[in-house]
C-alpha atoms as a PDB file:
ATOM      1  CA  UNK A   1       0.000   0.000   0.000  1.00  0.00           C
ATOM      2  CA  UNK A   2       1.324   3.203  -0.996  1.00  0.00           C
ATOM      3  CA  UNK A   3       2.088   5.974   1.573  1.00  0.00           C
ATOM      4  CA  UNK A   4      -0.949   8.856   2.124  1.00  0.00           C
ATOM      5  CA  UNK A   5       0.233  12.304   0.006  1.00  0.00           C
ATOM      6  CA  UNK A   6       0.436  15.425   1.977  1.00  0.00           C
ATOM      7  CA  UNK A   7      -1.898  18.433   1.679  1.00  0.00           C
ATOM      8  CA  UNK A   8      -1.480  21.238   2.983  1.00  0.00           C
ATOM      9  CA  UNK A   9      -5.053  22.635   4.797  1.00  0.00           C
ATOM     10  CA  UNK A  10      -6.493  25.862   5.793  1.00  0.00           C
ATOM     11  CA  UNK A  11      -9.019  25.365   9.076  1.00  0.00           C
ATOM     12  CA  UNK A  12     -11.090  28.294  10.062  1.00  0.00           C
ATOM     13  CA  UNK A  13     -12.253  28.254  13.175  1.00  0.00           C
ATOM     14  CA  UNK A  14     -14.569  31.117  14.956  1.00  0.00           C
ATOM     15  CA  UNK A  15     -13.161  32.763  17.997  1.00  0.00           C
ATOM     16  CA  UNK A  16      -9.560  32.681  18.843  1.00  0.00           C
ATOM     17  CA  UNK A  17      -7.896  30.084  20.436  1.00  0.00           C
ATOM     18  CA  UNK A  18      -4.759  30.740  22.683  1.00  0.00           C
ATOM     19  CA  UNK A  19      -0.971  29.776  21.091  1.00  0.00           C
ATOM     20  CA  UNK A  20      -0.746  27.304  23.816  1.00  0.00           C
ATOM     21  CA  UNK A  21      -3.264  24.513  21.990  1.00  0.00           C
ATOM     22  CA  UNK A  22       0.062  24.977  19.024  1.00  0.00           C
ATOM     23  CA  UNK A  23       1.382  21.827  20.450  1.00  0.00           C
ATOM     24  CA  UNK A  24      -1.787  19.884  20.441  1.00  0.00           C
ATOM     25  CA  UNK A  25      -2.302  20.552  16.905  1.00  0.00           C
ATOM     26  CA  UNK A  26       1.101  19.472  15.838  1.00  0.00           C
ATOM     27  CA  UNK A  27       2.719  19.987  12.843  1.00  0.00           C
ATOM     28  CA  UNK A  28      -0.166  23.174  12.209  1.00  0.00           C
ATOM     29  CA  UNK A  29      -0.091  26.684  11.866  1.00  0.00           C
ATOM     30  CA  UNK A  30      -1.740  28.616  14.083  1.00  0.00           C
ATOM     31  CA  UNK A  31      -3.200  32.537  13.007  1.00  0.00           C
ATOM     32  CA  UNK A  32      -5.371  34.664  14.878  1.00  0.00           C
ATOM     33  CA  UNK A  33      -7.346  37.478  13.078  1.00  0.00           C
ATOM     34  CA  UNK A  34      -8.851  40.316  13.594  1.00  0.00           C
ATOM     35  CA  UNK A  35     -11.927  38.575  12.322  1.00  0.00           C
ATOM     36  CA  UNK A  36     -12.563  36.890  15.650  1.00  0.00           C
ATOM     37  CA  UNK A  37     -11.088  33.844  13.956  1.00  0.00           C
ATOM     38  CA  UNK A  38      -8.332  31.156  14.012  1.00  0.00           C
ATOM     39  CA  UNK A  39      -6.728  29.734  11.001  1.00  0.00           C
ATOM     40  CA  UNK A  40      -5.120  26.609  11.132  1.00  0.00           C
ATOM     41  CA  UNK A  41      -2.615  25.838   8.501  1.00  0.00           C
ATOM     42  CA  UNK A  42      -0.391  22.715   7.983  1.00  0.00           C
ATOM     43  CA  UNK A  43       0.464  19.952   5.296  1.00  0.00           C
ATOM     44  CA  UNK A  44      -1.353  16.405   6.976  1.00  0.00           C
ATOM     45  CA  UNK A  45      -2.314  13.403   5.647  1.00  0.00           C
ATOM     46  CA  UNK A  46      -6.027  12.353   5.505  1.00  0.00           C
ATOM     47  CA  UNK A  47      -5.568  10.021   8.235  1.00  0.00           C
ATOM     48  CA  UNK A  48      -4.323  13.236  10.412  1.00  0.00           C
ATOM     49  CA  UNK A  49      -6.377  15.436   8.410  1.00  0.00           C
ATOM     50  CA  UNK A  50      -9.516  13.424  10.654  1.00  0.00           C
ATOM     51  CA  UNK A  51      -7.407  13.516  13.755  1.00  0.00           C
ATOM     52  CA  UNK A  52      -7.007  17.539  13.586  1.00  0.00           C
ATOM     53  CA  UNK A  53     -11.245  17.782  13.321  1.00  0.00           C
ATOM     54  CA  UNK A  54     -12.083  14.875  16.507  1.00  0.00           C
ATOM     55  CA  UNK A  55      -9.069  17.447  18.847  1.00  0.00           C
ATOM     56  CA  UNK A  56     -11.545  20.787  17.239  1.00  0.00           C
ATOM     57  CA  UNK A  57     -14.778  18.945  18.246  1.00  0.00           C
ATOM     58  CA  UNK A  58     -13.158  17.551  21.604  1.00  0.00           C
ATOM     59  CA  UNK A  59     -12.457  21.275  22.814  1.00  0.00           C
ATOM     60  CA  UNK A  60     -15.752  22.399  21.146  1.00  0.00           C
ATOM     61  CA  UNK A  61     -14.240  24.879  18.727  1.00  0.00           C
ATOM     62  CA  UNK A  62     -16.922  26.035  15.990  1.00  0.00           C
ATOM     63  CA  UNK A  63     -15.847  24.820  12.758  1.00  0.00           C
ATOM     64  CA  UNK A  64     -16.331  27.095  10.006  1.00  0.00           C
ATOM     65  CA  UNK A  65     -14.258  25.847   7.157  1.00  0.00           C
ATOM     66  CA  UNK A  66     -11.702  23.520   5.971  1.00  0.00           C
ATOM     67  CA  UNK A  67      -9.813  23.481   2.604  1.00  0.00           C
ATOM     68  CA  UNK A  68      -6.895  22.347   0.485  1.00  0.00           C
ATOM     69  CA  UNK A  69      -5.022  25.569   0.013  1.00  0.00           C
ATOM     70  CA  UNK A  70      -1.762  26.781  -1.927  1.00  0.00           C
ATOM     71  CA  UNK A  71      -0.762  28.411   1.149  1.00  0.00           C
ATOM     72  CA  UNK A  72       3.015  28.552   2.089  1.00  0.00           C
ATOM     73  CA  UNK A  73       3.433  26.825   5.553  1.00  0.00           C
END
């Protein structure tokens, strides 16, 4: 079986959350705005890609959007 490819993601979430969760959402990104929102941005796997989403339901963070993006990371 060949090895997942990479994508790099963009995950909006409303509200800000603090730079400590950084190390609970390893390997991402993390952006506050002036918005009122958080972006999320990181190259995962789908496999982490899922893992990321259960950690943003488990704290109860309101999901707004996720996408594939060009981003630079």
């Amino acid at each position: 079986m060949q090895a997942e490819q990479r994508t790099v993601y963009e995950i909006c979430l409303a509200g800000h959350l603090d730079y400590q969760w950084r190390d609970w959402f390893e390997g991402m990104t993390l952006f506050q705005h002036q918005d009122g929102t958080t972006r999320l941005i990181g190259a995962v796997d789908q496999a982490g890609l899922h893992g990321i989403l259960k950690k943003i339901r488990d704290i109860g963070a309101p999901l707004i959007f996720v996408m594939p993006t060009d981003k630079e990371i």
